[in-house]
PDB file of N, CA and C in Angstrom:
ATOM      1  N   UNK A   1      -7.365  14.837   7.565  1.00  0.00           N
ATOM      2  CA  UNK A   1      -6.320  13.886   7.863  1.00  0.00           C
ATOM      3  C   UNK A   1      -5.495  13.631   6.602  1.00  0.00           C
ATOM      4  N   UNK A   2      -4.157  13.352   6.971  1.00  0.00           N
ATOM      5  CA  UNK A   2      -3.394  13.470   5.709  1.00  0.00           C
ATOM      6  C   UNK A   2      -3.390  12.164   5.622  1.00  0.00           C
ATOM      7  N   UNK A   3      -3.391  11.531   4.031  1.00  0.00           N
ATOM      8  CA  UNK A   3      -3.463  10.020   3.878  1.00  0.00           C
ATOM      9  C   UNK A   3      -2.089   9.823   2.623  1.00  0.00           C
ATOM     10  N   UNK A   4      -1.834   8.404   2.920  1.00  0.00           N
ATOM     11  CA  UNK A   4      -0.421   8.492   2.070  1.00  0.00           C
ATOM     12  C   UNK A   4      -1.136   8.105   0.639  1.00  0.00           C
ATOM     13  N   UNK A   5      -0.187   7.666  -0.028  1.00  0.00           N
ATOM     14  CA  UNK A   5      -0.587   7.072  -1.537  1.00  0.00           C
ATOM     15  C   UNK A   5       0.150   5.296  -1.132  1.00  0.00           C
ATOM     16  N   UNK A   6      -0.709   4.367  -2.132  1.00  0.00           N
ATOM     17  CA  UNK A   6      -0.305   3.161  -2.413  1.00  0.00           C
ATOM     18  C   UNK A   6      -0.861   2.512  -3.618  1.00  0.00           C
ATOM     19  N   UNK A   7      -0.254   1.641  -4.365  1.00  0.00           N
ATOM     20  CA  UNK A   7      -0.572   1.561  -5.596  1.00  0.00           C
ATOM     21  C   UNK A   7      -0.210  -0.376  -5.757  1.00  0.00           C
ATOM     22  N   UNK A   8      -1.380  -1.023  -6.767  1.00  0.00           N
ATOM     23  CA  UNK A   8      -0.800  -2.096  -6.878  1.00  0.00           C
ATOM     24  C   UNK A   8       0.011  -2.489  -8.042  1.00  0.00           C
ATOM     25  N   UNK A   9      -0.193  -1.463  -8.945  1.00  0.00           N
ATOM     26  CA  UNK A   9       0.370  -1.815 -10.246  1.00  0.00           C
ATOM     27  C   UNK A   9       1.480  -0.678  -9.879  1.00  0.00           C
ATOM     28  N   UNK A  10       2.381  -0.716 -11.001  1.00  0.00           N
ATOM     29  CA  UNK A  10       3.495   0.169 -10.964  1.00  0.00           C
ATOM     30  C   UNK A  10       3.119   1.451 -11.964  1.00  0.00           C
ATOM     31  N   UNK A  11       3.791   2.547 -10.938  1.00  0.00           N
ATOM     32  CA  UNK A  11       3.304   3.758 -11.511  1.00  0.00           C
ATOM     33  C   UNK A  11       4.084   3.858 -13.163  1.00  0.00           C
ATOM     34  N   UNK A  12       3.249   4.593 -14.053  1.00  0.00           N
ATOM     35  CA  UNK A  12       3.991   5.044 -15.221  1.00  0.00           C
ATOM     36  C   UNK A  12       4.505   6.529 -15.529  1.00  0.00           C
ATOM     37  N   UNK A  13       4.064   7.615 -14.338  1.00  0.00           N
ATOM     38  CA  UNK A  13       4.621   8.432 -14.280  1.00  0.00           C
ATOM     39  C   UNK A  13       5.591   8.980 -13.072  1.00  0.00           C
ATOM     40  N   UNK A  14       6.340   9.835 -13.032  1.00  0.00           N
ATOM     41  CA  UNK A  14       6.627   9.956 -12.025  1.00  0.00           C
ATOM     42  C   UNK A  14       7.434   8.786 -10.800  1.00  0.00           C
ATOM     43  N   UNK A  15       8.042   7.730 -11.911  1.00  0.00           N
ATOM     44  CA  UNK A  15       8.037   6.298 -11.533  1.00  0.00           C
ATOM     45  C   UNK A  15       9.448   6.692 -10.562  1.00  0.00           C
ATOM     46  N   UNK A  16      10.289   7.604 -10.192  1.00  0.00           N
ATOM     47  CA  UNK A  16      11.463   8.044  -9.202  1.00  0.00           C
ATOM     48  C   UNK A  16      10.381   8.558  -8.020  1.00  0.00           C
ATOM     49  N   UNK A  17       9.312   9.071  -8.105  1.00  0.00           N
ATOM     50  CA  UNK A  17       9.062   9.620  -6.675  1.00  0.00           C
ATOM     51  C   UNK A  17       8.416   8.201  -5.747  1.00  0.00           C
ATOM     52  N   UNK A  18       7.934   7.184  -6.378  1.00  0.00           N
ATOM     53  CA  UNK A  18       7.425   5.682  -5.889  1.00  0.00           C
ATOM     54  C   UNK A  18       8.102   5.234  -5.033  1.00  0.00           C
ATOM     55  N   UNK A  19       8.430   4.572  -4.128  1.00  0.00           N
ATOM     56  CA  UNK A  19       9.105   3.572  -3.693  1.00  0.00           C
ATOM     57  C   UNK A  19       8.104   1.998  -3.466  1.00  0.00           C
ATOM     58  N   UNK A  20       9.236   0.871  -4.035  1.00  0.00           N
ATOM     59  CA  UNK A  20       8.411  -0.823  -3.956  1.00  0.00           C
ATOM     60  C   UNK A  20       8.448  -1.017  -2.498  1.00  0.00           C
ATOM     61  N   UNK A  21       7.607  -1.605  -2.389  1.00  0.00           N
ATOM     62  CA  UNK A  21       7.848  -2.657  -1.094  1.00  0.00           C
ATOM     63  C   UNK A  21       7.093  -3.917  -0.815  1.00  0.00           C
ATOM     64  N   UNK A  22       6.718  -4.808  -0.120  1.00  0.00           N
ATOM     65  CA  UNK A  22       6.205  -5.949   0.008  1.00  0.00           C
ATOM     66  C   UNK A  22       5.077  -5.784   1.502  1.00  0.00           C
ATOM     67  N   UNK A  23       3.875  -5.378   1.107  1.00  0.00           N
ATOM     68  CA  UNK A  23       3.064  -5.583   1.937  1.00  0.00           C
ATOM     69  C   UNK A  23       3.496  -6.822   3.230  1.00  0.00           C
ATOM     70  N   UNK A  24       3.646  -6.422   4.548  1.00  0.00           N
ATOM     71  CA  UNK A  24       3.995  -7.170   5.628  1.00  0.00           C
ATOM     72  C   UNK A  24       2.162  -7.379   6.660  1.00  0.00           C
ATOM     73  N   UNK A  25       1.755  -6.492   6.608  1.00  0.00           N
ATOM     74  CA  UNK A  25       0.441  -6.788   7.306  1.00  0.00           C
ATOM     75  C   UNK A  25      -0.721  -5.440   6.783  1.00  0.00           C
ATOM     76  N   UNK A  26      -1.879  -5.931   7.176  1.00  0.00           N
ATOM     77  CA  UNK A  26      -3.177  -5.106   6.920  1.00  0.00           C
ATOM     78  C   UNK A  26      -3.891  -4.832   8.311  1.00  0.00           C
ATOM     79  N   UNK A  27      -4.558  -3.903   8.293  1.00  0.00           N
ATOM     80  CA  UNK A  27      -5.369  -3.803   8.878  1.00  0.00           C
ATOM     81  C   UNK A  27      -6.199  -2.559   9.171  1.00  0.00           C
ATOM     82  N   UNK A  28      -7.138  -1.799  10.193  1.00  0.00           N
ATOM     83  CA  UNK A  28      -8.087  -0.449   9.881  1.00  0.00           C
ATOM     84  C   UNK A  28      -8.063  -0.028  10.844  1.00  0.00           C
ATOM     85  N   UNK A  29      -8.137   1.319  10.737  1.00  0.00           N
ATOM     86  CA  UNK A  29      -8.096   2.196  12.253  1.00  0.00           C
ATOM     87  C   UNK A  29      -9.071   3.463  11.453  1.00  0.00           C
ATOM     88  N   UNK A  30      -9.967   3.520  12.331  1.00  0.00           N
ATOM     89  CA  UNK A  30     -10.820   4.687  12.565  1.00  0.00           C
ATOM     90  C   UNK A  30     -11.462   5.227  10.701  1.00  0.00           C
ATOM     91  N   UNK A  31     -12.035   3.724   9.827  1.00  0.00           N
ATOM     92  CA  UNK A  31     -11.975   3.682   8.672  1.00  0.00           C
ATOM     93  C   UNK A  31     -11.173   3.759   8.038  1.00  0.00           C
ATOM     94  N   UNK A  32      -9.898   3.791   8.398  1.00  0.00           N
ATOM     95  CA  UNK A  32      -9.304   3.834   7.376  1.00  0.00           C
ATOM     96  C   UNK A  32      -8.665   2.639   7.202  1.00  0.00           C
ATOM     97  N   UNK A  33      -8.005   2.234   5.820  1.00  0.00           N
ATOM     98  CA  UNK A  33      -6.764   1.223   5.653  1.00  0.00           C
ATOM     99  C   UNK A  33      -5.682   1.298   5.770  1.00  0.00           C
ATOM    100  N   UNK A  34      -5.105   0.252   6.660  1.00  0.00           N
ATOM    101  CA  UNK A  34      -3.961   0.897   7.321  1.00  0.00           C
ATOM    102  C   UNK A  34      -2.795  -0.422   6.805  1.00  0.00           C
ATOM    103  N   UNK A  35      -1.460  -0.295   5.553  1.00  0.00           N
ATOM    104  CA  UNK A  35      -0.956  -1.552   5.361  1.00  0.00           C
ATOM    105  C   UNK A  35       0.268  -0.896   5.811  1.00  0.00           C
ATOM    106  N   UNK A  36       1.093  -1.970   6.433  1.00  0.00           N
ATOM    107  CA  UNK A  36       2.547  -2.109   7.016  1.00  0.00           C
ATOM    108  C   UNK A  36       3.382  -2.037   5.684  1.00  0.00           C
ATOM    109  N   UNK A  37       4.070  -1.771   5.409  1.00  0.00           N
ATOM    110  CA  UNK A  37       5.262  -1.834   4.091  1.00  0.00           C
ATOM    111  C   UNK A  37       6.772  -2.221   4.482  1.00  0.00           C
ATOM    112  N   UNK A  38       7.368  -2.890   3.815  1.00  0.00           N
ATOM    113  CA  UNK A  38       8.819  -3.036   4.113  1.00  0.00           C
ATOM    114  C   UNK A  38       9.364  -2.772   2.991  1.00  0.00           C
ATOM    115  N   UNK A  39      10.042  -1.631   2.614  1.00  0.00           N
ATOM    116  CA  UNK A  39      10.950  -1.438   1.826  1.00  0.00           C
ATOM    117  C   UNK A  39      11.934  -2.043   1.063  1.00  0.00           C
ATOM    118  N   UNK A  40      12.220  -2.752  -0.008  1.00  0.00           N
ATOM    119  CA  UNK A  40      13.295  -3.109  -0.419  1.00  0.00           C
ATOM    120  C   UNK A  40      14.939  -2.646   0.037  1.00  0.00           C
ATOM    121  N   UNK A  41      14.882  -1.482   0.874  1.00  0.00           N
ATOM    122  CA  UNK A  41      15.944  -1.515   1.610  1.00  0.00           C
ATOM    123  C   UNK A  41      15.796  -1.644   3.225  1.00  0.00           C
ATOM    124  N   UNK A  42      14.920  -2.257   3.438  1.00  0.00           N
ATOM    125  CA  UNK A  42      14.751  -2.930   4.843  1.00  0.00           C
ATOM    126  C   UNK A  42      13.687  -1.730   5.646  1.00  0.00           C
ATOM    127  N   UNK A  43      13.477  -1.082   5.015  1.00  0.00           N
ATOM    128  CA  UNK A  43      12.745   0.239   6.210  1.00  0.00           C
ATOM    129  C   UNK A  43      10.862  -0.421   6.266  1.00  0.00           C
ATOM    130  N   UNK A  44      10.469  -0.218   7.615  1.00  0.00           N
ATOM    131  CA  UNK A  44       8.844  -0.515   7.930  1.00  0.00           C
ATOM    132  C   UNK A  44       8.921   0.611   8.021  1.00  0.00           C
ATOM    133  N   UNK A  45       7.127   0.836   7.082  1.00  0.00           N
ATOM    134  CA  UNK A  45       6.753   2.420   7.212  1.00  0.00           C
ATOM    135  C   UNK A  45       5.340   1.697   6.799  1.00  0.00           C
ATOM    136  N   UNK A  46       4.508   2.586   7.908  1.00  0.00           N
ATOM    137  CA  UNK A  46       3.143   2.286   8.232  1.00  0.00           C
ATOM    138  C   UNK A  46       2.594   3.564   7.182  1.00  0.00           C
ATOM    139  N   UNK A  47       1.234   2.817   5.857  1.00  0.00           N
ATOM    140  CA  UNK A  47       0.658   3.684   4.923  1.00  0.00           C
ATOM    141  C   UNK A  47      -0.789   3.656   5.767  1.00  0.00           C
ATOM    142  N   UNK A  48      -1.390   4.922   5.518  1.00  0.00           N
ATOM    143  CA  UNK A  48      -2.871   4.763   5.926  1.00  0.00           C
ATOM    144  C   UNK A  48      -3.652   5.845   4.492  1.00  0.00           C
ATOM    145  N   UNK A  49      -4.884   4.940   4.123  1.00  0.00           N
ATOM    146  CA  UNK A  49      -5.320   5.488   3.065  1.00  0.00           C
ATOM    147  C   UNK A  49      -6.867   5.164   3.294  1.00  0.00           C
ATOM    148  N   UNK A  50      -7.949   5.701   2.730  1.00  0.00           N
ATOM    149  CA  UNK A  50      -9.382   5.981   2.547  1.00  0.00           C
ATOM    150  C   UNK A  50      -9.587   3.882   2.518  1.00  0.00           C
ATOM    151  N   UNK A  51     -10.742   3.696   3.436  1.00  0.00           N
ATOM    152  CA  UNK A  51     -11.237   2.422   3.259  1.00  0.00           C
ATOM    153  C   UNK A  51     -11.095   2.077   1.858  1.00  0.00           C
ATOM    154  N   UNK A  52     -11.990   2.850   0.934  1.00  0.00           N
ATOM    155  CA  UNK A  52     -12.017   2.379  -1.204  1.00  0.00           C
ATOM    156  C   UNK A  52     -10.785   2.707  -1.214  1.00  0.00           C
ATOM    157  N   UNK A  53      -9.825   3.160  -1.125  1.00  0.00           N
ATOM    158  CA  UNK A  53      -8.233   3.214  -1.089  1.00  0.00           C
ATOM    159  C   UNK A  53      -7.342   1.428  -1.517  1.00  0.00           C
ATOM    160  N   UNK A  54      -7.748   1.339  -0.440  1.00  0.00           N
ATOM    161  CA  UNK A  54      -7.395   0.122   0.411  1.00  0.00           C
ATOM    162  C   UNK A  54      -8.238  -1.066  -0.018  1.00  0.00           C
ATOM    163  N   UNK A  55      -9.373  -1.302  -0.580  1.00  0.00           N
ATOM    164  CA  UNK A  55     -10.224  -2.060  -1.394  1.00  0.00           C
ATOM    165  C   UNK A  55     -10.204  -2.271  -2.999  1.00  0.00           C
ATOM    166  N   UNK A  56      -9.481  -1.111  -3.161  1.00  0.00           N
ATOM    167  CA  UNK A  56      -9.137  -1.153  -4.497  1.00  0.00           C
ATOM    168  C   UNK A  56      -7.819  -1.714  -5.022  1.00  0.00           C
ATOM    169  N   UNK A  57      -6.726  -0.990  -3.815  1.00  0.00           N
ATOM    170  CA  UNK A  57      -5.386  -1.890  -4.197  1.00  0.00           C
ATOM    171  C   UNK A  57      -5.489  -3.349  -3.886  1.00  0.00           C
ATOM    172  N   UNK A  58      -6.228  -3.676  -2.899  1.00  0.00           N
ATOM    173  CA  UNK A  58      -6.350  -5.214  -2.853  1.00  0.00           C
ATOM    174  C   UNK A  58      -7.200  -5.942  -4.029  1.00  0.00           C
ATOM    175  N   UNK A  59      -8.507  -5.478  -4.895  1.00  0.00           N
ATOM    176  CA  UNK A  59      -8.986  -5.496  -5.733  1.00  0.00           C
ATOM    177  C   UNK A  59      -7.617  -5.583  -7.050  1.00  0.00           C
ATOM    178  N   UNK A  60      -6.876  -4.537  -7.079  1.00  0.00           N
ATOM    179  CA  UNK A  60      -6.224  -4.921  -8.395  1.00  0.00           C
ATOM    180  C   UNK A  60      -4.805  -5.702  -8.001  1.00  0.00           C
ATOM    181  N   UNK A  61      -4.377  -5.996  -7.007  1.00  0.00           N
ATOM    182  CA  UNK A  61      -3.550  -7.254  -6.554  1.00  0.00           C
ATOM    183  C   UNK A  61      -3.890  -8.431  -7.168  1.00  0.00           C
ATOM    184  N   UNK A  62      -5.406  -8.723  -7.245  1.00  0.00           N
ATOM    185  CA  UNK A  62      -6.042  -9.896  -8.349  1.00  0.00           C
ATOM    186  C   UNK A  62      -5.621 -11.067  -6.687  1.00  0.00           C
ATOM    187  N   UNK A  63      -6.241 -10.892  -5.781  1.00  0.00           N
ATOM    188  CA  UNK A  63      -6.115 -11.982  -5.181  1.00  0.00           C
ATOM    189  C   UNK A  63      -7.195 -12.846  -4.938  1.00  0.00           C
ATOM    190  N   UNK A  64      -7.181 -14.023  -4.419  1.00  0.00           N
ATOM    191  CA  UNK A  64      -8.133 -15.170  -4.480  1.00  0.00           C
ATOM    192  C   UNK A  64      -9.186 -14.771  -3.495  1.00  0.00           C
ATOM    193  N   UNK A  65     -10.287 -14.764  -3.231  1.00  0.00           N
ATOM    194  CA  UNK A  65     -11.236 -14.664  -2.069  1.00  0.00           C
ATOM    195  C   UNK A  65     -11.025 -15.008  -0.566  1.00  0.00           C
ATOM    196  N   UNK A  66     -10.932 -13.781  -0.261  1.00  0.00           N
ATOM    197  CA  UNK A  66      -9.801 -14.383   1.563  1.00  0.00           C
ATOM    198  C   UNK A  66      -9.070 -14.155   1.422  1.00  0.00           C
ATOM    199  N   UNK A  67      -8.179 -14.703   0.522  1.00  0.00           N
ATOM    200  CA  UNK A  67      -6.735 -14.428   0.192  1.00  0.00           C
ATOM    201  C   UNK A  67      -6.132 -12.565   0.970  1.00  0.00           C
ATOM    202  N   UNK A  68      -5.208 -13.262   1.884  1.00  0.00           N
ATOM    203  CA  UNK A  68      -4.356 -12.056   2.125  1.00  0.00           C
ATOM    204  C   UNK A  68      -3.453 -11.049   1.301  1.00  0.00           C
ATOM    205  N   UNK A  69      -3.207  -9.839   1.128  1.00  0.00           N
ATOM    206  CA  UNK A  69      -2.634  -9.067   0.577  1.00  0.00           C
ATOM    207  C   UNK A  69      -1.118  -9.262   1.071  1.00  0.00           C
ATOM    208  N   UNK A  70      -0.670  -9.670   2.203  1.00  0.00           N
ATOM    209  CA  UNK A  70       0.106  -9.830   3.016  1.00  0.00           C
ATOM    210  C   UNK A  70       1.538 -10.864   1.846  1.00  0.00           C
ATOM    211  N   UNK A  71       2.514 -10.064   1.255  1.00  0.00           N
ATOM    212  CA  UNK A  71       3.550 -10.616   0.555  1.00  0.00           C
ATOM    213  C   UNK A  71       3.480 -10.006  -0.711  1.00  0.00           C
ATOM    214  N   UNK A  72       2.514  -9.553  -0.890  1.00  0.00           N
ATOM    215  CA  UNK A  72       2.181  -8.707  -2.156  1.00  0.00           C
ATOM    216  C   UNK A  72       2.910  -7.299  -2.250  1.00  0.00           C
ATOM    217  N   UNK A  73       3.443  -7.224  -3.693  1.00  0.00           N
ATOM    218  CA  UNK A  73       4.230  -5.754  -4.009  1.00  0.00           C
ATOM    219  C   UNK A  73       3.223  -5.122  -4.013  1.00  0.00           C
ATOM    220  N   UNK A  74       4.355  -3.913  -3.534  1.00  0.00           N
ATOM    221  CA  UNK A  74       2.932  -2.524  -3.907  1.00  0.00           C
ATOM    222  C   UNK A  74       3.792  -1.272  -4.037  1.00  0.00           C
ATOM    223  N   UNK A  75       3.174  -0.212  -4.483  1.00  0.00           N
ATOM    224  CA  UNK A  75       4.248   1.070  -4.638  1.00  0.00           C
ATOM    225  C   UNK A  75       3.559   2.245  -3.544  1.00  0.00           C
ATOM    226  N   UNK A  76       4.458   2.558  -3.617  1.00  0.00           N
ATOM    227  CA  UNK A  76       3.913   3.640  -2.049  1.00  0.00           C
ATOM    228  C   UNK A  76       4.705   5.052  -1.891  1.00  0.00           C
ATOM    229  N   UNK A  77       3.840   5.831  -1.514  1.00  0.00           N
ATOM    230  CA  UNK A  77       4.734   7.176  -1.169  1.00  0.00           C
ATOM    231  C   UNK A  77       4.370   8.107  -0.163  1.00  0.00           C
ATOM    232  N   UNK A  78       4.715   7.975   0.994  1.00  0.00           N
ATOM    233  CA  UNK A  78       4.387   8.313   2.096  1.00  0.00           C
ATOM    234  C   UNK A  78       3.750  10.223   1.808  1.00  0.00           C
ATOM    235  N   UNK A  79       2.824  10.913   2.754  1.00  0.00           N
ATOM    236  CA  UNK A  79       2.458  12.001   2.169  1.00  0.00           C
ATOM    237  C   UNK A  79       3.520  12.494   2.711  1.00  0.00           C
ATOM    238  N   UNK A  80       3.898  14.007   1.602  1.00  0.00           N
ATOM    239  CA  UNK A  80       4.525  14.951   2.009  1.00  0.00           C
ATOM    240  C   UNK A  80       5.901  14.244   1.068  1.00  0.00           C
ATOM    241  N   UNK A  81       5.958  12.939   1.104  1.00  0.00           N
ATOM    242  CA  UNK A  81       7.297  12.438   0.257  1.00  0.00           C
ATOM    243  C   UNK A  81       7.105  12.598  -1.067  1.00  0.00           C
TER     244      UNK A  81
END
């Protein structure tokens, strides 16, 4: 299965192939992590990445316990993009 890329910190290489966006929702399908993205130019594009994928960008988001990922930047690059 092809899985995209997502990142919580900002990339230092390659920082033109990234695109920002603002986490809109979370959630898992068939193990995997699955976050909604909205683009800084208005586009929703659904990322799906490895469960530790998805545990880790929320891990370095630095959020509170519970605390939703949901409003949080993130960098993303759909596969194949």
């Amino acid at each position: 299965m092809s899985r995209d890329r997502i990142r919580a910190r900002k990339p230092t290489t390659d920082v033109d192939r990234w695109t920002v966006g603002t986490v809109e929702r979370t959630d898992s399908r068939d193990g995997n992590a699955v976050f909604e993205v909205r683009s800084d130019e208005g586009e929703s594009v659904e990322l799906v990445a490895t469960a530790a994928i998805g545990k880790l960008v929320e891990k370095r988001l630095d959020l509170e316990v519970g605390e939703s990922p949901v409003g949080a930047r993130v960098w993303y690059r759909k596969r194949g993009g």
